[in-house]
Protein backbone atom coordinates (compact mmCIF):
# COMPACT_ATOMS: atom_id res chain seq x y z
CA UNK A 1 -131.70 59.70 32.79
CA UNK A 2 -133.18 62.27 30.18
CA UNK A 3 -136.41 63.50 29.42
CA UNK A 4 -136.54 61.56 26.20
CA UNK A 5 -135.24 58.30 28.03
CA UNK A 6 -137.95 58.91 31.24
CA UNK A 7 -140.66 59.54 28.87
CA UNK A 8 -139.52 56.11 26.98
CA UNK A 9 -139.95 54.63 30.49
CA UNK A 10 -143.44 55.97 31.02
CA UNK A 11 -144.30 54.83 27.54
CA UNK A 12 -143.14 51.46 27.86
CA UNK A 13 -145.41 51.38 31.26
CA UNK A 14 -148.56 52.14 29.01
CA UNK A 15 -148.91 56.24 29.40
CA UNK A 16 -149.71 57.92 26.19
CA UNK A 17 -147.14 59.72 23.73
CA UNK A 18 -148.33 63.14 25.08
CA UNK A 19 -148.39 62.59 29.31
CA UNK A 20 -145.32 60.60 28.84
CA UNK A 21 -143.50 63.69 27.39
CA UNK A 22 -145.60 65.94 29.61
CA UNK A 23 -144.21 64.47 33.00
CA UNK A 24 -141.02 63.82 31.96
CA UNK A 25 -140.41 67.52 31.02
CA UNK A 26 -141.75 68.47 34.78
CA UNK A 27 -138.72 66.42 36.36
CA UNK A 28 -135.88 68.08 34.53
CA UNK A 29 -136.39 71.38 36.55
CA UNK A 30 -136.51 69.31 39.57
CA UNK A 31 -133.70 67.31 38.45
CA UNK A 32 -131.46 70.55 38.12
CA UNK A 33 -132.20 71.68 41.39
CA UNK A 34 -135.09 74.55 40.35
CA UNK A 35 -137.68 73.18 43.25
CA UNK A 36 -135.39 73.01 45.64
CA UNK A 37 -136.96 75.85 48.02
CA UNK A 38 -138.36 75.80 51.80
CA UNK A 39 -140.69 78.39 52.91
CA UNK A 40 -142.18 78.73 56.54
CA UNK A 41 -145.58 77.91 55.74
CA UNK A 42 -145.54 74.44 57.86
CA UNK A 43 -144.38 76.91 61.30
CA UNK A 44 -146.77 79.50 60.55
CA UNK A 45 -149.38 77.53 60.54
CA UNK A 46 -148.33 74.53 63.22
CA UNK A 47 -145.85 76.01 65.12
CA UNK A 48 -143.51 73.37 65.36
CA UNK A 49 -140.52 73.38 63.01
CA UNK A 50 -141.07 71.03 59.78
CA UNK A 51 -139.45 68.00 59.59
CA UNK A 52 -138.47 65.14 56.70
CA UNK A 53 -141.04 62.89 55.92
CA UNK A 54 -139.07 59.69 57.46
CA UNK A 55 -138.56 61.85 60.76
CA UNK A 56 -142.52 62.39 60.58
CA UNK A 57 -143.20 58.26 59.55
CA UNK A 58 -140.49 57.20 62.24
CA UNK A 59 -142.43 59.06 65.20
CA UNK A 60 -145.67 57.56 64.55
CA UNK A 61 -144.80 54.31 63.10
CA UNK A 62 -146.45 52.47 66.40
CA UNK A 63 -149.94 53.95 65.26
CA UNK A 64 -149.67 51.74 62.29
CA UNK A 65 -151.80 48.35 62.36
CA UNK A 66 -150.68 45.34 60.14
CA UNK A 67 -153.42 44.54 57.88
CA UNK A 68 -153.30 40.85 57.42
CA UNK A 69 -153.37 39.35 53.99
CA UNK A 70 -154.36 36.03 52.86
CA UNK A 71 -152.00 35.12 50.12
């Protein structure tokens, strides 16, 4: 997708001319690869080696509660 076509999308989802075109042009460095670094913040601080975020969600997912609903 381009940066003209995403900030179509954002339009058409009610965000102003000027944010649309904003946010959009913030993905295509991203896109390209450009924020696609590590550092070693997360051991420096921790300790322990970072991981992915699923790893992370998968390790604690049986400290999550259901909230019921009523639909």
């Amino acid at each position: 997708m381009s940066t003209a076509e995403l900030a179509q999308r954002h339009r058409q989802h009610g965000m102003s001319d000027h944010l649309a075109q904003m946010l959009s042009s913030l993905d295509t460095p991203i896109k390209f690869g450009q924020e696609n670094r590590t550092n070693d913040v997360v051991l420096s601080i921790t300790g322990a080696a970072p991981r992915k975020f699923i790893e992370f969600m998968e390790s604690v997912k049986d400290l999550w509660i259901p909230i019921a609903t009523d639909t």
